[in-house]
C-alpha atoms as a PDB file:
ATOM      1  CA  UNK A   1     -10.383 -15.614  -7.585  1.00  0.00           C
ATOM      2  CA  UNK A   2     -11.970 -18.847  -7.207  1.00  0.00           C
ATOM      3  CA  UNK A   3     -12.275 -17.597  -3.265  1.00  0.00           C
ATOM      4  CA  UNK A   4     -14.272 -14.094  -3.943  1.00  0.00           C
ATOM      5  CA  UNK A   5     -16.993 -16.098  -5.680  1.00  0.00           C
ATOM      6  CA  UNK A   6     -17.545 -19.007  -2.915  1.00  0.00           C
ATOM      7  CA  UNK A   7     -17.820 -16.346  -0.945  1.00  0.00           C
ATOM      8  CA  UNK A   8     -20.561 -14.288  -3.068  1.00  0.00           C
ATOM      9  CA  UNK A   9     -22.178 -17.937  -3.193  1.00  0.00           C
ATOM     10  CA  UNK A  10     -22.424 -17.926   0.575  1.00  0.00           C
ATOM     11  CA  UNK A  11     -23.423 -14.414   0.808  1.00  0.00           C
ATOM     12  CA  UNK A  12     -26.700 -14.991  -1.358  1.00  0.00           C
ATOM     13  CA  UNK A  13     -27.308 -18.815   0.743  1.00  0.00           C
ATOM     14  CA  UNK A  14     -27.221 -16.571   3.620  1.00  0.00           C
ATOM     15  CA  UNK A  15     -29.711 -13.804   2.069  1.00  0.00           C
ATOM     16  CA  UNK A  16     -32.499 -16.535   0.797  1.00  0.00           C
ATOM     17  CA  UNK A  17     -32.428 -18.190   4.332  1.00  0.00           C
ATOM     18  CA  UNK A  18     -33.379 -15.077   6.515  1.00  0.00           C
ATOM     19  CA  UNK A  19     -34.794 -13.835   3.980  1.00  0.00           C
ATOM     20  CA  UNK A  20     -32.764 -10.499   3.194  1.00  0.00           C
ATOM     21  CA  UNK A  21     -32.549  -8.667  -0.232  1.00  0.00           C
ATOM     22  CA  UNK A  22     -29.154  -8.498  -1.312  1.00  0.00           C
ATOM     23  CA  UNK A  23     -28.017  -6.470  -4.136  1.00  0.00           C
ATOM     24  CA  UNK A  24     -24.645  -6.516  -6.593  1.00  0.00           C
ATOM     25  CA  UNK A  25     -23.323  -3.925  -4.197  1.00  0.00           C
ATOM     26  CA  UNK A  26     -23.734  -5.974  -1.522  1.00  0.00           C
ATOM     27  CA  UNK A  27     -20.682  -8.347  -2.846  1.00  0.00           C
ATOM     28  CA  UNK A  28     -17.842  -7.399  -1.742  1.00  0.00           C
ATOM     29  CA  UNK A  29     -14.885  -6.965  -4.158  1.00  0.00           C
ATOM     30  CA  UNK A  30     -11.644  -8.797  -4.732  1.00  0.00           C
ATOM     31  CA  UNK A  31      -8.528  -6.665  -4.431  1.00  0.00           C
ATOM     32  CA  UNK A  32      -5.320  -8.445  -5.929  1.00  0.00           C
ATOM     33  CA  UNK A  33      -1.605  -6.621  -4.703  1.00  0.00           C
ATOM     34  CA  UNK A  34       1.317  -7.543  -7.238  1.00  0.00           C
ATOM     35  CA  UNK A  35       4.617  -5.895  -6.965  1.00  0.00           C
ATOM     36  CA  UNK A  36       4.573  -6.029 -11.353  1.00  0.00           C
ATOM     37  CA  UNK A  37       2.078  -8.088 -14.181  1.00  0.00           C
ATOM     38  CA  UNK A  38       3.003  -8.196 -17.559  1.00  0.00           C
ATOM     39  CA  UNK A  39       0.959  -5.676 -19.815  1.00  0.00           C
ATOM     40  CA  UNK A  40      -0.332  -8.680 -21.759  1.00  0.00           C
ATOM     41  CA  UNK A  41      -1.611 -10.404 -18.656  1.00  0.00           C
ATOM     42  CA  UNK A  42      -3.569  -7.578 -18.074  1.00  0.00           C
ATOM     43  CA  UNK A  43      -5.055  -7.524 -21.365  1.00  0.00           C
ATOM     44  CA  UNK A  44      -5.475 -11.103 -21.061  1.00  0.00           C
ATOM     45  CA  UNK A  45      -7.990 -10.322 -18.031  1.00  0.00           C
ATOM     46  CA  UNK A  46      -9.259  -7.895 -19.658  1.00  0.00           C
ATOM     47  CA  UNK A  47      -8.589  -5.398 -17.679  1.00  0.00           C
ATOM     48  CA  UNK A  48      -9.038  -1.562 -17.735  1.00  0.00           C
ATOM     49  CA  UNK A  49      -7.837   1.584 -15.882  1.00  0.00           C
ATOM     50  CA  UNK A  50      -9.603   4.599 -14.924  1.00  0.00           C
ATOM     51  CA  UNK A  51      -7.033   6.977 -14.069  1.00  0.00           C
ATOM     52  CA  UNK A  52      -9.282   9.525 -13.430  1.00  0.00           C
ATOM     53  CA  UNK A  53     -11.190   7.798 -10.819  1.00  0.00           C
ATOM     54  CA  UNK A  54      -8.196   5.693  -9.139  1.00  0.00           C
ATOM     55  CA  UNK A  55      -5.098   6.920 -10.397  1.00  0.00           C
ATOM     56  CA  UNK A  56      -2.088   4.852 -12.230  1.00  0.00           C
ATOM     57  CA  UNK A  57      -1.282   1.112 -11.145  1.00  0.00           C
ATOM     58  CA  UNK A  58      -4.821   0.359 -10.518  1.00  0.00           C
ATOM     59  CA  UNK A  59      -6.364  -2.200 -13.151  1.00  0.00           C
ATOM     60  CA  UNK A  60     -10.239  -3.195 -13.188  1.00  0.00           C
ATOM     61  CA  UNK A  61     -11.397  -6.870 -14.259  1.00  0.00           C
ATOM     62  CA  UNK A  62     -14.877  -7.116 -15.821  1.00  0.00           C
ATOM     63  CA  UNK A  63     -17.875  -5.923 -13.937  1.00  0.00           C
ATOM     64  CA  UNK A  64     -19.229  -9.198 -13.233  1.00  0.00           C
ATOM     65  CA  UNK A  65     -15.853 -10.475 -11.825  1.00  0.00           C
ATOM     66  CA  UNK A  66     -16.079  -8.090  -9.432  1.00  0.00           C
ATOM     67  CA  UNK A  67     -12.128  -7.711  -9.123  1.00  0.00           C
ATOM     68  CA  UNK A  68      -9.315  -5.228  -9.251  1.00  0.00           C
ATOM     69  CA  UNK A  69      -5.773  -5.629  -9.739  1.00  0.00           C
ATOM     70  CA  UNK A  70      -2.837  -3.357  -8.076  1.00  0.00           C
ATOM     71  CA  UNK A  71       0.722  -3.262  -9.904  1.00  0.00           C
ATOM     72  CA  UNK A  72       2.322  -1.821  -7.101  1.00  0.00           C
ATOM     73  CA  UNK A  73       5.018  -0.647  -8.905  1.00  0.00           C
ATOM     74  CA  UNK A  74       3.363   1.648 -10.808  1.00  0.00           C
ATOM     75  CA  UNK A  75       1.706   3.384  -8.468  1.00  0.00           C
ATOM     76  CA  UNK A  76       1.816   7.187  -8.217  1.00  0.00           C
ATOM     77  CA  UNK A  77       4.518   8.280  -5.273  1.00  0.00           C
ATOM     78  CA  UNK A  78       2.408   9.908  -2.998  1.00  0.00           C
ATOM     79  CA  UNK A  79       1.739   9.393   1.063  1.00  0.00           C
ATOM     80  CA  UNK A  80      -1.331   8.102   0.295  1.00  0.00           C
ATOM     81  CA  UNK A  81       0.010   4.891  -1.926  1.00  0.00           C
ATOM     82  CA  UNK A  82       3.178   4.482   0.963  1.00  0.00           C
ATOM     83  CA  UNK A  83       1.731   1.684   2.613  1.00  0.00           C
ATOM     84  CA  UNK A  84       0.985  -0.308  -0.814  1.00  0.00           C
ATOM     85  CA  UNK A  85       4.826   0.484  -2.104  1.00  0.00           C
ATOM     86  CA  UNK A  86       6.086  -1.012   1.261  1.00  0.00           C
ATOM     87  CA  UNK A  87       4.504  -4.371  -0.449  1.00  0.00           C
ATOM     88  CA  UNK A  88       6.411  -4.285  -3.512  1.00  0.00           C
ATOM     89  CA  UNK A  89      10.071  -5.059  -4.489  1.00  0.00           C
ATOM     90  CA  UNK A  90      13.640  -3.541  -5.257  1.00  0.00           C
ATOM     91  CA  UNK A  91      14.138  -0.128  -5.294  1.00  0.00           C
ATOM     92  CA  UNK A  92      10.129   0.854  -5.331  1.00  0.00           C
ATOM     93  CA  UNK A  93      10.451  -0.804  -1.630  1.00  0.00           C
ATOM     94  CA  UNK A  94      13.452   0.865  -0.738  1.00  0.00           C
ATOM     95  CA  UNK A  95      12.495   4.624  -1.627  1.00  0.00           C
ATOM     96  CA  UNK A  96       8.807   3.482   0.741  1.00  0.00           C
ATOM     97  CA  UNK A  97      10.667   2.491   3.681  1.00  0.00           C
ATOM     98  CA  UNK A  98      13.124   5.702   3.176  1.00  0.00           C
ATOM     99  CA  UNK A  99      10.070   7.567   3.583  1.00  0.00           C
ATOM    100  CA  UNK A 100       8.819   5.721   6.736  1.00  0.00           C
ATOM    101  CA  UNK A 101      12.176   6.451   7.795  1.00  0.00           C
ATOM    102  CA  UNK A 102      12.094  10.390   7.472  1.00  0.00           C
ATOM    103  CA  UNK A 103       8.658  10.329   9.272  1.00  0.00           C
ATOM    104  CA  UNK A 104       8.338  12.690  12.619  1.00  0.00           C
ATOM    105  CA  UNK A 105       9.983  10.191  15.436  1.00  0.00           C
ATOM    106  CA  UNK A 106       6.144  10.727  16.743  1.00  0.00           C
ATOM    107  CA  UNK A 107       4.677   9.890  14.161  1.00  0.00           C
ATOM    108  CA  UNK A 108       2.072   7.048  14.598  1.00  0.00           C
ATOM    109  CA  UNK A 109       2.242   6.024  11.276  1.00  0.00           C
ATOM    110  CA  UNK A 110       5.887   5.473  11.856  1.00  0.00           C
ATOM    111  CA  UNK A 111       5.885   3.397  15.586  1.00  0.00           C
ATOM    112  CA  UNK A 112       3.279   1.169  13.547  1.00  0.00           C
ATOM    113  CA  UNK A 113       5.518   0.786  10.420  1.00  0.00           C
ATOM    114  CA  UNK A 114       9.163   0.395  12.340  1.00  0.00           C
ATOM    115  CA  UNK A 115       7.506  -2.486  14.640  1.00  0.00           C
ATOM    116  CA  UNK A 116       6.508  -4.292  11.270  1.00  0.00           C
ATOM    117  CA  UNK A 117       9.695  -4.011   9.749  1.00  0.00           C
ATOM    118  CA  UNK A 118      11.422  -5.366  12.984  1.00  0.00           C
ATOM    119  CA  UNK A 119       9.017  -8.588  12.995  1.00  0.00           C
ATOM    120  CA  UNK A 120       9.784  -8.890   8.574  1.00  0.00           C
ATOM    121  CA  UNK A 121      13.387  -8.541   9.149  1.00  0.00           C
ATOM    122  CA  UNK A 122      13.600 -11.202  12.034  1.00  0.00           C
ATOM    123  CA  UNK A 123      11.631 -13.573   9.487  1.00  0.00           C
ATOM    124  CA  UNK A 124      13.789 -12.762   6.810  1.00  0.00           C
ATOM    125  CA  UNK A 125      17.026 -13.515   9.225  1.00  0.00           C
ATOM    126  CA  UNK A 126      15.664 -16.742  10.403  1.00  0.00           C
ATOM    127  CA  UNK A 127      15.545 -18.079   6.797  1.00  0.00           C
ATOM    128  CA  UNK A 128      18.324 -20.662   6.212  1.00  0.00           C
ATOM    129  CA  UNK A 129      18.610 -19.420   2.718  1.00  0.00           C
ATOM    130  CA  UNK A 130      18.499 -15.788   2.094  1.00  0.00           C
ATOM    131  CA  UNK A 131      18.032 -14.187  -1.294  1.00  0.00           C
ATOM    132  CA  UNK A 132      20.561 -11.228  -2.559  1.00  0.00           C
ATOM    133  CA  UNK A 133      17.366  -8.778  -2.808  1.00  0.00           C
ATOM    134  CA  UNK A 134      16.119 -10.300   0.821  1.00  0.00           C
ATOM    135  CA  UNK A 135      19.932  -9.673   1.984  1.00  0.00           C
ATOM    136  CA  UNK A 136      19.997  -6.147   0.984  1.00  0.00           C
ATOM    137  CA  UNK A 137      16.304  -5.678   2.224  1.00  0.00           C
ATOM    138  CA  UNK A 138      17.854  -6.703   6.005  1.00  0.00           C
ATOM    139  CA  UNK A 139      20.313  -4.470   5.464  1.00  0.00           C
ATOM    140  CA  UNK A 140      18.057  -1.448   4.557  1.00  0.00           C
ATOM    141  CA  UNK A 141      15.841  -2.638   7.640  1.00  0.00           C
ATOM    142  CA  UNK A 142      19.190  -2.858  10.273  1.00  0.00           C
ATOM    143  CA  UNK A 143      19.305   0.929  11.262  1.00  0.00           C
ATOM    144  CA  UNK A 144      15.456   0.830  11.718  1.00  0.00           C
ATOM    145  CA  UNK A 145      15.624  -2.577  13.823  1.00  0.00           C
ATOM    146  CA  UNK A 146      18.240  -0.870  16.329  1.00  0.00           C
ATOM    147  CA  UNK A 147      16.359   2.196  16.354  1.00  0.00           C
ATOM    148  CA  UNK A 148      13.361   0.438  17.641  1.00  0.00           C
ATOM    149  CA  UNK A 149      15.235  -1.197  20.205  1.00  0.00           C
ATOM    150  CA  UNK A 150      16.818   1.337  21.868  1.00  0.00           C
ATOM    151  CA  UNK A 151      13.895   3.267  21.653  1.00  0.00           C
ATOM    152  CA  UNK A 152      12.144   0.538  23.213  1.00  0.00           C
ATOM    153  CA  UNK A 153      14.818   0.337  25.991  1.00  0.00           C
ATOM    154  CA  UNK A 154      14.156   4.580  26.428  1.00  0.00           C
ATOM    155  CA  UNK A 155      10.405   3.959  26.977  1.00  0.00           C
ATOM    156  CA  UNK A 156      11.496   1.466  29.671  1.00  0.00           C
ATOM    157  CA  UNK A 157      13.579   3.413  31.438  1.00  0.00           C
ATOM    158  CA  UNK A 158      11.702   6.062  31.470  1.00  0.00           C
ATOM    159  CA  UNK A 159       8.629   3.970  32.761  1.00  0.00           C
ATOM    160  CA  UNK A 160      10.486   2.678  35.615  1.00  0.00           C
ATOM    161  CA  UNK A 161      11.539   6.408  36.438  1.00  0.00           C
ATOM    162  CA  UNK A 162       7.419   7.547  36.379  1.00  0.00           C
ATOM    163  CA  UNK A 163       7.038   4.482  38.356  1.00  0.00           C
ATOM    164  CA  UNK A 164       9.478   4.936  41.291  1.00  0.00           C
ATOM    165  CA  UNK A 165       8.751   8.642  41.824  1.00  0.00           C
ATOM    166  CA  UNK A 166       4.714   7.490  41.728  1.00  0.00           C
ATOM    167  CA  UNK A 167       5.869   5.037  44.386  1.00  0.00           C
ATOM    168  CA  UNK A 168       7.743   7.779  46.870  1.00  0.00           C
ATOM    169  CA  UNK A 169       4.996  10.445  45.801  1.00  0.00           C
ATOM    170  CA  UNK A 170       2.668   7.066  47.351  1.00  0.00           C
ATOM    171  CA  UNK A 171       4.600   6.831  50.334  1.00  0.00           C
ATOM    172  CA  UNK A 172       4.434  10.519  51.590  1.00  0.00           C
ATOM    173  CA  UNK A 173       1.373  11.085  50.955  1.00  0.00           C
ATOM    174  CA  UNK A 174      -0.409   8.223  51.031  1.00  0.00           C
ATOM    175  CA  UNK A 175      -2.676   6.744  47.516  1.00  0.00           C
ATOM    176  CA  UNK A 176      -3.107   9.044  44.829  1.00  0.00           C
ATOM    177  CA  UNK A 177      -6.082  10.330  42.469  1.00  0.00           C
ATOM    178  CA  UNK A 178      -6.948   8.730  39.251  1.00  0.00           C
ATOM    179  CA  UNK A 179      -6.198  12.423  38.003  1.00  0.00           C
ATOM    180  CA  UNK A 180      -2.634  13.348  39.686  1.00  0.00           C
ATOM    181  CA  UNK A 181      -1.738   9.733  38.340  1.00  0.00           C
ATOM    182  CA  UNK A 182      -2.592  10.916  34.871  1.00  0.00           C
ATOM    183  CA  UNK A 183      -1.392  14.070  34.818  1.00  0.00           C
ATOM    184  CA  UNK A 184       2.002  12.171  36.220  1.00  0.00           C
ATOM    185  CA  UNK A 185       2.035   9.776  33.515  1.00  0.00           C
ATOM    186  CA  UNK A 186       1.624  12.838  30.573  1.00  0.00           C
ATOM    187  CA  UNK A 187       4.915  14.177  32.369  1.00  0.00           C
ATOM    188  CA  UNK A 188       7.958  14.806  29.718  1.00  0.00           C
ATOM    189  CA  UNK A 189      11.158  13.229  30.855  1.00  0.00           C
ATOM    190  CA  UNK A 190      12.816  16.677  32.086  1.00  0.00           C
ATOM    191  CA  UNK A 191       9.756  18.108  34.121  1.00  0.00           C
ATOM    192  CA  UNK A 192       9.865  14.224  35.597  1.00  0.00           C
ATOM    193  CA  UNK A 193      13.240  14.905  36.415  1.00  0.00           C
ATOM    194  CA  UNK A 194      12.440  18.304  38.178  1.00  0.00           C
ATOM    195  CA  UNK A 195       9.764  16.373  39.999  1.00  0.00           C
ATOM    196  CA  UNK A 196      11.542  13.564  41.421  1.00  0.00           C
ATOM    197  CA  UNK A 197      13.922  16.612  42.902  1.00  0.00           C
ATOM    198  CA  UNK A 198      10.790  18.850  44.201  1.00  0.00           C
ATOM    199  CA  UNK A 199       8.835  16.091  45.758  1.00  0.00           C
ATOM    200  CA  UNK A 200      11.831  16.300  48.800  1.00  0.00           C
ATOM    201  CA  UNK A 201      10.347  19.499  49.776  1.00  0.00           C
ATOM    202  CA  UNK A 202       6.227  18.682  49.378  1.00  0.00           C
ATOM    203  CA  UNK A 203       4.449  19.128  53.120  1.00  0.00           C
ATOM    204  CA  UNK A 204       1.409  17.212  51.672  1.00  0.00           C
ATOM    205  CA  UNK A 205      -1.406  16.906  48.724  1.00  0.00           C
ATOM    206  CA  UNK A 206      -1.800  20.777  47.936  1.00  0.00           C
ATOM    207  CA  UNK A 207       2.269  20.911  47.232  1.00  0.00           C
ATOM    208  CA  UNK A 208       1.454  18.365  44.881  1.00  0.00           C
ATOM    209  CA  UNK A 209      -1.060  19.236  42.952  1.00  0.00           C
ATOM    210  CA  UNK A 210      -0.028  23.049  42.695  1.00  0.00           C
ATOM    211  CA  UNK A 211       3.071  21.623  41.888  1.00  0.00           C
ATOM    212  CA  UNK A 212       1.354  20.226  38.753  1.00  0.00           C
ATOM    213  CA  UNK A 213      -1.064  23.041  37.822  1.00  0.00           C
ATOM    214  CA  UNK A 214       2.468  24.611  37.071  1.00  0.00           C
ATOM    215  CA  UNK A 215       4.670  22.184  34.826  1.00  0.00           C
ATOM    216  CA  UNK A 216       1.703  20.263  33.280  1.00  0.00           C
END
């Protein structure tokens, strides 16, 4: 905590130098993630919750300290706490990445979430002593590690196919548009396919792009 107020100190140096008026709201607040806290430790803080306002799990210190606590574990299941229950421990973890896992495969959210769990379970592997709960975490992780890669090794593949029909699209009829290469590019692999076969037959630029006014 010591951190939040060096910072607030350097905040208001800052403000009397330019000079600036800088208000309480101004300060930014300090946001502490724990996977559990003891109820007495919160009391301790003196802590409070408004459910109403932000739900269960989250715990606010003291006005003037200007700091919240999360107990990630007893946060509310819901998509919009997933991210904080990917941060916590045991089975509260495990039910959070089973829900990254059911996802859409197109799913932003999910690319973004499956390339983190590859780098966490390649630092978790490298360890020369691995906890049971880290052990079982790796395992969980696995499936989602090997889907990555062989998604991965898809996107390649299909890059190099987009690339090498760009390249004899090139050769026939000489450079292409900024726009035929982008409508190329939005292509799905099986309308790629059926171009790489109709190109054969294109006379010149209008086959082409009528050609595309079609299947894009």
């Amino acid at each position: 905590m010591s951190k939040v107020y060096d910072l607030h100190n350097e905040l208001i140096r800052q403000a009397k130098r330019e000079p600036q008026k800088l208000t309480d709201s101004d300060l930014p607040n300090l946001w502490i993630l724990t996977p559990t806290l003891a109820a007495q430790t919160l009391t301790g803080f003196g802590a409070i919750t408004e459910i109403e306002v932000w739900g269960s799990g989250v715990y606010l210190l003291p006005a003037l300290q200007k700091t919240a606590i999360i107990v990630i574990h007893q946060l509310p299941v819901t998509p919009a706490t997933l991210w904080l229950r990917l941060l916590g421990k045991g089975n509260v973890q495990a039910r959070a990445i089973e829900e990254v896992a059911a996802l859409p495969t197109d799913s932003p959210y999910r690319g973004n979430a499956l390339d983190l769990f590859s780098d966490l379970r390649a630092i978790l592997s490298s360890k020369p002593d691995i906890e049971t709960e880290e052990r079982e975490l790796i395992m969980q992780l696995s499936p989602l590690y090997l889907e990555q890669i062989r998604s991965a090794e898809q996107r390649g593949m299909e890059q190099g196919e987009r690339e090498l029909i760009i390249r004899l699209l090139t050769k026939r009829m000489g450079n292409l548009s900024s726009s035929v290469l982008d409508q190329i590019q939005l292509l799905p692999v099986a309308k790629l396919e059926e171009l790489g076969s109709a190109l054969l037959d294109f006379q010149g630029m209008e086959d082409l792009t009528m050609w595309l006014a079609s299947n894009s």
